[in-house]
Protein backbone atom coordinates (compact mmCIF):
# COMPACT_ATOMS: atom_id res chain seq x y z
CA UNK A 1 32.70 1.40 -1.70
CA UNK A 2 30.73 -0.26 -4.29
CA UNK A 3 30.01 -4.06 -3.70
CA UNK A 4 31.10 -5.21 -7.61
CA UNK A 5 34.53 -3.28 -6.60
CA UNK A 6 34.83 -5.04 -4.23
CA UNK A 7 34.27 -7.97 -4.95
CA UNK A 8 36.84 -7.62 -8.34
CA UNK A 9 39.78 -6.21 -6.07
CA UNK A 10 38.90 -9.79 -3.94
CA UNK A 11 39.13 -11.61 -7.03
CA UNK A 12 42.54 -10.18 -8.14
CA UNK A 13 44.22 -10.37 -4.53
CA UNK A 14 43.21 -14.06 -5.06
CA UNK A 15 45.05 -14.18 -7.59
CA UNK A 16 42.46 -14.88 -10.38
CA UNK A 17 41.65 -13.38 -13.68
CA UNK A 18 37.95 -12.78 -14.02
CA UNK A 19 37.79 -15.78 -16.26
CA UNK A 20 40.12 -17.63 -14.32
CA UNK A 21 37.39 -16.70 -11.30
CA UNK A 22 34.50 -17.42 -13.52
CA UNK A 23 35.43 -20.81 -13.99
CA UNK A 24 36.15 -21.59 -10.38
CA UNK A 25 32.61 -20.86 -9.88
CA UNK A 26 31.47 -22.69 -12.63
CA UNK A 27 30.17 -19.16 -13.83
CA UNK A 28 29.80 -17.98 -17.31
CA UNK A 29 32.42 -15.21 -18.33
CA UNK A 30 29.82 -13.23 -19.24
CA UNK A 31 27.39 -13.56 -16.10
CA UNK A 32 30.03 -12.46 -13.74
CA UNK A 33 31.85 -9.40 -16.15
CA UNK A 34 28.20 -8.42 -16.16
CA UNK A 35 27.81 -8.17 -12.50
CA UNK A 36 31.37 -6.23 -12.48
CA UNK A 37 30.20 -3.75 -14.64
CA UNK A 38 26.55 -3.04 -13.99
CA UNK A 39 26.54 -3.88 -9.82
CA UNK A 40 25.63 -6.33 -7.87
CA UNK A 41 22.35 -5.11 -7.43
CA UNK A 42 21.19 -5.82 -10.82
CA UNK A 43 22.47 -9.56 -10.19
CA UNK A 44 20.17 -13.04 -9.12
CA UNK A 45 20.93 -13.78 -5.26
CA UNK A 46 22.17 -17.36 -5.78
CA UNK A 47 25.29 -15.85 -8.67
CA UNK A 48 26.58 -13.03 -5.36
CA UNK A 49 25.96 -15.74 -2.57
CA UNK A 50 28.28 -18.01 -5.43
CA UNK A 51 30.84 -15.39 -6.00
CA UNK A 52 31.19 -15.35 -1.84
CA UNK A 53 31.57 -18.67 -1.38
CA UNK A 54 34.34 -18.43 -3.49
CA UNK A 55 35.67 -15.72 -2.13
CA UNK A 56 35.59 -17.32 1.34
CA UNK A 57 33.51 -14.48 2.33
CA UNK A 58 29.62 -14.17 3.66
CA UNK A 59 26.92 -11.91 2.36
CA UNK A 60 27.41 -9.72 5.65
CA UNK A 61 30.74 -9.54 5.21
CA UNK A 62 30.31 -8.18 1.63
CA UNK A 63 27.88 -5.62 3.18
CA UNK A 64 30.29 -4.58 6.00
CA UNK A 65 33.03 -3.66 4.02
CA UNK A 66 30.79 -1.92 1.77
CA UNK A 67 29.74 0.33 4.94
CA UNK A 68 33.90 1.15 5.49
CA UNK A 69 34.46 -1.97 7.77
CA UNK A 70 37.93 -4.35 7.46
CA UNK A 71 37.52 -7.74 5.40
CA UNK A 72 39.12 -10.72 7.30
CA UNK A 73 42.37 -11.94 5.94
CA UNK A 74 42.02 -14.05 2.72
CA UNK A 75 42.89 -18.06 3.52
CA UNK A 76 43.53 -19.50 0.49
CA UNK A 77 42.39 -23.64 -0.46
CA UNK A 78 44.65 -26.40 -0.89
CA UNK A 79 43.08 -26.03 -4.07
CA UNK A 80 43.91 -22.43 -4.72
CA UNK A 81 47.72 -23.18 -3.84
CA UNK A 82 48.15 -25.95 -5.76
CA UNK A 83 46.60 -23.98 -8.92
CA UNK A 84 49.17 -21.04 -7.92
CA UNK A 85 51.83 -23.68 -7.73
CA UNK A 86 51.07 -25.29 -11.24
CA UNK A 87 50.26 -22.24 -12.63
CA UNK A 88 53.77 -20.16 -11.72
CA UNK A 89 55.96 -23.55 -10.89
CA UNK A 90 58.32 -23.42 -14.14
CA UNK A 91 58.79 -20.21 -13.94
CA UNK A 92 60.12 -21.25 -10.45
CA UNK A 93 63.84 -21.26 -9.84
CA UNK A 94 65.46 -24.31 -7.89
CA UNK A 95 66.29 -22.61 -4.83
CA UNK A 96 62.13 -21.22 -5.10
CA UNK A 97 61.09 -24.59 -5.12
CA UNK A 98 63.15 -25.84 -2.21
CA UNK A 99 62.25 -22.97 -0.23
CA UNK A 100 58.15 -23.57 -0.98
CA UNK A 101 59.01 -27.26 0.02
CA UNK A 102 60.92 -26.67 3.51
CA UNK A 103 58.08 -23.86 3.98
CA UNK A 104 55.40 -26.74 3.63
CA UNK A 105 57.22 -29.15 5.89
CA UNK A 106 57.49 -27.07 8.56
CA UNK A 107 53.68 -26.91 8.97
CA UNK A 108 52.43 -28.51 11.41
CA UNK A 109 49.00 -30.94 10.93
C-alpha cells in the first residue's frame, strides 16, 4: 500500500481532518496535502518523521505496513481525548456524558 495512504487513513481513524492534523503538527495545510497527494517520497525526512510522531507511529512501522504487515493499535493522548471531548461534548446527551465520566473513573492510575 502506498505510504501517503497510509498515513491519511491514520490521520482519519484519529479522528482528524487534514487541517485539523496539520495543525497538530504545527504543519502548513499545504506541506502535508502535498505529501498526500504527490507521496511521501517526494517529501523532506524531518515533515514524515513529524507526521509519525504524531501518529504515534515509527518510520519502520510506516515501512512495515507498507510491505502488508499489521499497524499496532492506535493509543490516543490525553490531549487527543480531551480535543474529541470539546470538540463533540454539546452534541453529547446527559446520559453520554455520565457514561464517559463513570468510564473515566473506573480507570485505574
Amino acid at each position: 500500500m502506498e505510504k501517503a495512504k497510509i498515513l491519511e487513513d491514520l490521520i482519519k481513524k484519529q479522528g482528524y481532518s487534514l487541517k485539523a492534523f496539520a495543525a497538530k503538527c504545527d504543519m502548513p495545510y499545504t506541506t502535508l496535502y502535498g505529501i498526500m497527494k504527490n507521496g511521501v517520497g517526494k517529501a523532506t525526512v524531518d515533515n514524515v518523521i513529524i507526521i509519525c510522531q504524531n501518529l504515534g507511529i515509527t518510520i519502520d512501522e510506516l515501512e512495515k505496513i507498507s510491505s502488508g504487515g499489521k499497524s499496532k493499535s492506535f493509543e490516543p493522548s490525553y490531549e487527543d481525548v480531551e480535543r474529541l471531548v470539546a470538540r463533540n461534548g454539546k452534541q453529547m446527551s446527559v446520559a453520554q456524558k455520565m457514561r464517559l465520566i463513570q468510564l473515566l473513573s473506573e480507570i485505574d492510575d
